[in-house]
C-alpha atoms as a PDB file:
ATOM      1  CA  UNK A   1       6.868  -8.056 -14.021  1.00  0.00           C
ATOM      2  CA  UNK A   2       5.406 -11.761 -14.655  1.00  0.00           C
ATOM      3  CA  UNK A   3       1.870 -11.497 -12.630  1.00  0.00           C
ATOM      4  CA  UNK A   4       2.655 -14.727 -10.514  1.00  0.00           C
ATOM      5  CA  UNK A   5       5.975 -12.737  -9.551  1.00  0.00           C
ATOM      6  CA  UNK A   6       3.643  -9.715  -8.727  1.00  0.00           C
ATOM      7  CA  UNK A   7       1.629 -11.904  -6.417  1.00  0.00           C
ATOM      8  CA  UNK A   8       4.564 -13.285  -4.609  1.00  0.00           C
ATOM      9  CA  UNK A   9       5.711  -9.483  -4.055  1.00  0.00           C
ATOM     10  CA  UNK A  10       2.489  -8.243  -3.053  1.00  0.00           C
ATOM     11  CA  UNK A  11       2.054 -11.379  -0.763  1.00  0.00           C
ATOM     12  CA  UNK A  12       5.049 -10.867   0.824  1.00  0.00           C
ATOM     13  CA  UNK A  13       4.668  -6.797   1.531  1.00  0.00           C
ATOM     14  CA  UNK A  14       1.530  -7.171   2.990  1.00  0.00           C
ATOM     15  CA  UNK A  15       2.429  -9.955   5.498  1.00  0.00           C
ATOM     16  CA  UNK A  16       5.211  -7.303   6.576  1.00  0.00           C
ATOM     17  CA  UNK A  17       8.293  -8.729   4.558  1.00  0.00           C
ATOM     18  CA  UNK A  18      10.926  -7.199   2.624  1.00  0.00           C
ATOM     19  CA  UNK A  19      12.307  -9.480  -0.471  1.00  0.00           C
ATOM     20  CA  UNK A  20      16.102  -8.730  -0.802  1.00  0.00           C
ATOM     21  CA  UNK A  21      17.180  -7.974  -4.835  1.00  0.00           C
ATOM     22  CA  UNK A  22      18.877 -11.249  -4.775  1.00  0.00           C
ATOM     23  CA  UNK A  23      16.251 -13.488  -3.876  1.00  0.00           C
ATOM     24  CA  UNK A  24      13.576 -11.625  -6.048  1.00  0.00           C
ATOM     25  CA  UNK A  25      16.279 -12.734  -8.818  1.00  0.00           C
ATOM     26  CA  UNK A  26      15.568 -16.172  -8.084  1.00  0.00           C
ATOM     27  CA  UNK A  27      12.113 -15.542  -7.981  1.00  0.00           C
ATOM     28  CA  UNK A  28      11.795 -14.125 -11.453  1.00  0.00           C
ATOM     29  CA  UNK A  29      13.404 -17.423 -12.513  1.00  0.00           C
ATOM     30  CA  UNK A  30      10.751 -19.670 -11.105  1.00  0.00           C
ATOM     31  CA  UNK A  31       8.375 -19.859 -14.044  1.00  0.00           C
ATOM     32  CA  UNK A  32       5.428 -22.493 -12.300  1.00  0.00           C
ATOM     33  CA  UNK A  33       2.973 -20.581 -10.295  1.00  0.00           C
ATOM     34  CA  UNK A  34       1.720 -22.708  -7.553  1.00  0.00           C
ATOM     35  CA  UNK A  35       5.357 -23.592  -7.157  1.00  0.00           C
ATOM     36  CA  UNK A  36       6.066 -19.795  -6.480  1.00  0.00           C
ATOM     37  CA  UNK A  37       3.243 -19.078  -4.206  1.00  0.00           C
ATOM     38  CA  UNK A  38       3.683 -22.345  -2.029  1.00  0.00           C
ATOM     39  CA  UNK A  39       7.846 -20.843  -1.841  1.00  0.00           C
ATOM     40  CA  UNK A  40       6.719 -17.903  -0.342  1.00  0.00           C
ATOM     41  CA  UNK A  41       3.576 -19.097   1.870  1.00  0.00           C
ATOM     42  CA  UNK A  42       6.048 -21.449   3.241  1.00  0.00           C
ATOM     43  CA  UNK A  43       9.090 -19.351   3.518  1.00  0.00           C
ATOM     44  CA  UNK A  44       7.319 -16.543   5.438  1.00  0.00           C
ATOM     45  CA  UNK A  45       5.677 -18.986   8.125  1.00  0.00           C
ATOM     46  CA  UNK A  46       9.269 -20.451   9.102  1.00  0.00           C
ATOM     47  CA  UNK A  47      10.345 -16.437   9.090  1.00  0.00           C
ATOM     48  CA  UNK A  48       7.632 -15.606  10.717  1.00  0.00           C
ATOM     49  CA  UNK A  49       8.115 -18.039  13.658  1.00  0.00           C
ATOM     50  CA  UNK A  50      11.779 -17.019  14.063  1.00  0.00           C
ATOM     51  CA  UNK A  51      10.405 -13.045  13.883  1.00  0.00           C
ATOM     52  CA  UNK A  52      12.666 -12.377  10.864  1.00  0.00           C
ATOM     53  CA  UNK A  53      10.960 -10.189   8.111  1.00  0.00           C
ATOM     54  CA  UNK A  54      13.065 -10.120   5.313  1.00  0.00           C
ATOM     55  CA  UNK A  55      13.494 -12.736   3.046  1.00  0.00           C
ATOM     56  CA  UNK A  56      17.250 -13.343   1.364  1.00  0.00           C
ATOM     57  CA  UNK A  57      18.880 -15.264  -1.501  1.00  0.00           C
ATOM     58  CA  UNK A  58      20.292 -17.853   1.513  1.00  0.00           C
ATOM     59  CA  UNK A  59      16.693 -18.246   2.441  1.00  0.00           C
ATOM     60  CA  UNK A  60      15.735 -19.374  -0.869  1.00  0.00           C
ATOM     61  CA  UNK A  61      18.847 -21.105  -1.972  1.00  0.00           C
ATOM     62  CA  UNK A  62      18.353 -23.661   0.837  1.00  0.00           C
ATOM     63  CA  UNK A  63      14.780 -24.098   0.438  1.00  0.00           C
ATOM     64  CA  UNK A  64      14.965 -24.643  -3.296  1.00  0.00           C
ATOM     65  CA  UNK A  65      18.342 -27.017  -2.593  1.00  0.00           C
ATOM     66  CA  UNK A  66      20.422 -25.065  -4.773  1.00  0.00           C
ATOM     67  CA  UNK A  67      23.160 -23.377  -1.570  1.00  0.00           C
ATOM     68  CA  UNK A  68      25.832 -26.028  -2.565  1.00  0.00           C
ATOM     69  CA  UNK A  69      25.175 -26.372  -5.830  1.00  0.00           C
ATOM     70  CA  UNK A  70      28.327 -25.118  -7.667  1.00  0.00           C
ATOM     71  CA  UNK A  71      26.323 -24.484 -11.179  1.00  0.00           C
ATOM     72  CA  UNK A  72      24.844 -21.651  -9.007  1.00  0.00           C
END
């Protein structure tokens, strides 16, 4: 596991989330590291306010743009 994927993960678990298998598959693809970090930071203080604690591929598709995008 890529060590800026680790600290996504490990971010993540310890703020109480659970990362679906499909969304940690986008993850892996997401190479830049501050990009990564900021994902997550940001998607679990929307989540957080709406008291949902798992994060899902829909959750990152729209935040990254990609949900309509039919190359995906």
């Amino acid at each position: 596991m890529k060590k800026e994927l680790s600290f996504a993960l490990n971010y993540a678990l310890n703020k109480g989330f659970q990362i679906h298998p499909d969304a940690f598959k986008i993850l892996d693809d997401i190479t830049d590291a501050k990009q990564l970090e900021k994902i997550i930071k940001e998607i679990i203080q929307e989540k957080t306010k709406r008291k949902q604690f798992q994060i899902n591929q829909d959750d990152l598709e729209t935040y990254l743009g990609i949900k309509d995008d039919p190359n995906f």
